[in-house]
Protein backbone atom coordinates (compact mmCIF):
# COMPACT_ATOMS: atom_id res chain seq x y z
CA UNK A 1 0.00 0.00 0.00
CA UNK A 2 0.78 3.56 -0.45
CA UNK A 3 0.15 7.39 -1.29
CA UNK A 4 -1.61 6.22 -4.36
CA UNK A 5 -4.14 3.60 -2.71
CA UNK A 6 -5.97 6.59 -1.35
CA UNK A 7 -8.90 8.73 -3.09
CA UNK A 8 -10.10 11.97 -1.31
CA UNK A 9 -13.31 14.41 -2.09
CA UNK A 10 -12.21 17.83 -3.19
CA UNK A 11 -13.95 20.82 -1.54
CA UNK A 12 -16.16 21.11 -4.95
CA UNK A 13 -17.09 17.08 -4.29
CA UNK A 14 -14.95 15.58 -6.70
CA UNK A 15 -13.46 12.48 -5.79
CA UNK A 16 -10.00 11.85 -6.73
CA UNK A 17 -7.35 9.21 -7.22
CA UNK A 18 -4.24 10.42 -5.77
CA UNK A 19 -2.75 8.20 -8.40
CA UNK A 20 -3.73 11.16 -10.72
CA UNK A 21 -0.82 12.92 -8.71
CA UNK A 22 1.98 10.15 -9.44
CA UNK A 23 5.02 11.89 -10.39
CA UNK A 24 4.70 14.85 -8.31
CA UNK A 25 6.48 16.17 -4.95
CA UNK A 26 3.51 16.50 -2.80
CA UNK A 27 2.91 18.69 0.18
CA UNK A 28 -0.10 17.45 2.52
CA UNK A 29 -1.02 18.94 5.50
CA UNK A 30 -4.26 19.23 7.84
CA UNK A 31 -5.48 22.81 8.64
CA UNK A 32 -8.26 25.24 10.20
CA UNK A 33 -8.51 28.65 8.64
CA UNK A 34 -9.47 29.60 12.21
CA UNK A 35 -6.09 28.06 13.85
CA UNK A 36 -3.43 30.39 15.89
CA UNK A 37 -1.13 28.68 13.18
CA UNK A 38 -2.92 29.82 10.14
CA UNK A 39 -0.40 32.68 8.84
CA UNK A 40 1.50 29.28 7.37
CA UNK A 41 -1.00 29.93 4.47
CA UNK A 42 1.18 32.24 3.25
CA UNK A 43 4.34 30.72 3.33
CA UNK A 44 2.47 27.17 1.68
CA UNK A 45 0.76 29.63 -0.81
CA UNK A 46 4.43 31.23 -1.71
CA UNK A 47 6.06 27.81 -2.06
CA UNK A 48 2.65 26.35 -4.16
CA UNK A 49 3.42 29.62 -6.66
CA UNK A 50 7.21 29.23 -7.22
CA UNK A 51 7.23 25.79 -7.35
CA UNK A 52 4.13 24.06 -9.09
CA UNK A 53 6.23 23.84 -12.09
CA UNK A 54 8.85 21.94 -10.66
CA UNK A 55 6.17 19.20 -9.97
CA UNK A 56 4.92 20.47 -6.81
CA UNK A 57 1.56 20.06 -5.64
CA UNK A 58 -0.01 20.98 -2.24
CA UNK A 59 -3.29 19.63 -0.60
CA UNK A 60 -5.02 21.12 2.03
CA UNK A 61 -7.39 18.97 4.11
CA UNK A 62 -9.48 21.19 6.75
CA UNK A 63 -10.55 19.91 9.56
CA UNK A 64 -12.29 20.80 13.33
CA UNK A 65 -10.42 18.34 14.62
CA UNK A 66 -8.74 20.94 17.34
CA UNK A 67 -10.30 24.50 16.05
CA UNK A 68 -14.22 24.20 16.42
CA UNK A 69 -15.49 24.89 12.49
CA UNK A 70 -18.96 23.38 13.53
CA UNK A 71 -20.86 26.46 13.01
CA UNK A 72 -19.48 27.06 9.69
CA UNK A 73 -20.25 25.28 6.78
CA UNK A 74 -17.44 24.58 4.05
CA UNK A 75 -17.97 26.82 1.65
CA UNK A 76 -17.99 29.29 3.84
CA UNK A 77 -14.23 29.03 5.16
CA UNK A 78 -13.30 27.82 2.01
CA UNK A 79 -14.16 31.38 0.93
CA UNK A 80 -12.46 32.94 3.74
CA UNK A 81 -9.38 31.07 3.24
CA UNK A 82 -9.30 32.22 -0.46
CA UNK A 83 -10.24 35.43 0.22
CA UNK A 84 -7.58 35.96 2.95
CA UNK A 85 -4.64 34.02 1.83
CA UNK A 86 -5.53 33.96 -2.20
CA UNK A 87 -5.01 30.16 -2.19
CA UNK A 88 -4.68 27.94 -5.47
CA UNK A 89 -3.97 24.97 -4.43
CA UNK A 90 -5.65 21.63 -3.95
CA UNK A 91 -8.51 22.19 -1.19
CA UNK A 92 -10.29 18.76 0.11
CA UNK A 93 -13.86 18.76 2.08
CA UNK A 94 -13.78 18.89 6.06
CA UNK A 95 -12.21 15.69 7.29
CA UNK A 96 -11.97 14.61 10.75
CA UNK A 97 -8.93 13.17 12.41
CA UNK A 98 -10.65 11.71 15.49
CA UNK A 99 -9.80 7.76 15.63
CA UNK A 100 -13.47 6.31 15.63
CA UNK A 101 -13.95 8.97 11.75
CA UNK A 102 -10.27 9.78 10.82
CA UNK A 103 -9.65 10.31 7.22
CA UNK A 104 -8.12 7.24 5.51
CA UNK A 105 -5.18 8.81 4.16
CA UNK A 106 -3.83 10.42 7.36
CA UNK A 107 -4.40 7.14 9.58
CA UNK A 108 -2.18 5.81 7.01
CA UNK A 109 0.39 9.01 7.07
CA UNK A 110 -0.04 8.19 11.34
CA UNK A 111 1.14 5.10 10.74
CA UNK A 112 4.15 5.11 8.78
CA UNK A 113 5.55 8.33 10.40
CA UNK A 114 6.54 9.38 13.93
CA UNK A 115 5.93 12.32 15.92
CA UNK A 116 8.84 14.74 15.50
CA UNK A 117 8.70 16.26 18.36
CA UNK A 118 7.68 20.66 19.44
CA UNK A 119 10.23 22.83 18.02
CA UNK A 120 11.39 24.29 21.25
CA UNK A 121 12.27 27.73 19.68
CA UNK A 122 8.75 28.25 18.69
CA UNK A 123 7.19 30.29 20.68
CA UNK A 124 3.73 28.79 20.51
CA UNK A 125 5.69 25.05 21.41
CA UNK A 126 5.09 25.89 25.32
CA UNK A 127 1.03 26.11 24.97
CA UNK A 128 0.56 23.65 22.29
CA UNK A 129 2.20 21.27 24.33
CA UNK A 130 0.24 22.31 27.27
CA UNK A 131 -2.81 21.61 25.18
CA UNK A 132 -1.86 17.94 23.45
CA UNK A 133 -0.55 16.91 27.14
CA UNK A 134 -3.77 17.81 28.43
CA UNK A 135 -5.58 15.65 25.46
CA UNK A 136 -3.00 12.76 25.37
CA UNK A 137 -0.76 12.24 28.50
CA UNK A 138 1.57 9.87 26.11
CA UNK A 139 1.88 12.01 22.81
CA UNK A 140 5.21 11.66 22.79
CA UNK A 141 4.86 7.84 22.02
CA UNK A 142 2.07 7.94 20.12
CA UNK A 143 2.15 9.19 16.24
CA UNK A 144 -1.37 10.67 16.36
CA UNK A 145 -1.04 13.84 14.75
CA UNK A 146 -1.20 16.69 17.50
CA UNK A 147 -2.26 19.67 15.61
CA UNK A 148 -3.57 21.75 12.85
CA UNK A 149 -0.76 21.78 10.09
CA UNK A 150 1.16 18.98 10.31
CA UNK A 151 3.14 18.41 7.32
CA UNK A 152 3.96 15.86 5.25
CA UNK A 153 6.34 15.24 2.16
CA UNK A 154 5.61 12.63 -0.33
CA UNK A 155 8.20 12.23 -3.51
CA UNK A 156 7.74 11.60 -6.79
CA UNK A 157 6.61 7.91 -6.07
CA UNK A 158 4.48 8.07 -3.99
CA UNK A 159 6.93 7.25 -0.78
CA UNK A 160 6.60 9.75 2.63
CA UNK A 161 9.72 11.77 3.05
CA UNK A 162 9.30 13.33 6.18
CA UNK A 163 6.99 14.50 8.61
CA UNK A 164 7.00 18.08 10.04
CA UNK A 165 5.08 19.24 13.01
CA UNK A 166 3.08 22.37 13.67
CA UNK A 167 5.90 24.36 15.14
CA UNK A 168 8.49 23.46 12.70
CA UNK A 169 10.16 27.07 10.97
CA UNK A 170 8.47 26.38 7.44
CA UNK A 171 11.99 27.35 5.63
CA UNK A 172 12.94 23.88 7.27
CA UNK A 173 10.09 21.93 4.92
CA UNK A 174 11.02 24.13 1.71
CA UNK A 175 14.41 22.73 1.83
CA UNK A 176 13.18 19.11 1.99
CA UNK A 177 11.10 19.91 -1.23
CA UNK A 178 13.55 21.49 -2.77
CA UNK A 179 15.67 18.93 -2.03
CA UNK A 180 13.45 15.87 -4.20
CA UNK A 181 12.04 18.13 -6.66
């Protein structure tokens, strides 16, 4: 099994193969337009626009997991993110990443990754750790994913790079890209 076993339902309600993707660098992540951490937009939007034609593609998979989106409905901070952050890349529908409903893809992405570990010159690491150790007294053995935008690299085939955590300084995941494109 890998990358390419998995299908996902854009935010328009298309369902695609991520086999349609083979032969790109990809960049997945989950996200909440409403997260503390949501500025990384920006820096994911910059990278999507100076390196799409190098083979990079980005997918963005919302979720309430830990930011509450229940009162919106998906087209409506689909619009915000746009509007704010003038996104154009891949956008998928709401997913969850709560073990009884968690999206296929990132149980799978769970499993054959680890948790990197807070970077500890971050200076959100000291309440975002405060928050997971609250939720999950052993999330430092566990490779549940802890946080809006976490990362992850996937090459050309379809193989996972490397796994970046919330805090991580994004010039840190550019070089990986840049590194396999």
């Amino acid at each position: 099994m890998n990358i390419y076993d998995f299908y996902v339902t854009l935010k328009d309600d298309r369902l695609i193969s991520l086999e349609s993707l083979k032969g790109k660098t990809l960049l997945i992540f989950n996200s909440s337009p409403l997260c503390y951490l949501s500025d990384y937009y920006i820096d994911i939007q910059d990278a999507y626009h100076s390196l799409h034609h190098l083979g990079l593609e980005v997918i963005d998979f919302p979720s309430d997991t830990f930011t509450d989106l229940s009162s919106y409905k998906d087209s409506e901070f689909n619009a915000e993110i746009d509007k704010r952050y003038k996104t154009s890349f891949i956008r998928t529908k709401r997913i969850s990443l709560h073990d009884m409903n968690k999206e296929p893809l990132f149980a799978y992405l769970e499993m054959n990754t680890k948790f990197q570990g807070f970077d500890k010159l971050n200076a959100f690491t000291p309440t975002l750790t405060s928050i997971v150790k609250k939720n999950d007294p052993f999330y430092l053995k566990n490779s549940k994913i802890k946080w809006n935008f976490t990362f992850f690299i996937i090459d050309k085939y379809g193989n996972i790079v490397k796994r970046y955590e919330p805090t991580t300084p994004f010039s840190r995941i550019i070089r990986t890209i840049n590194r396999i494109l």
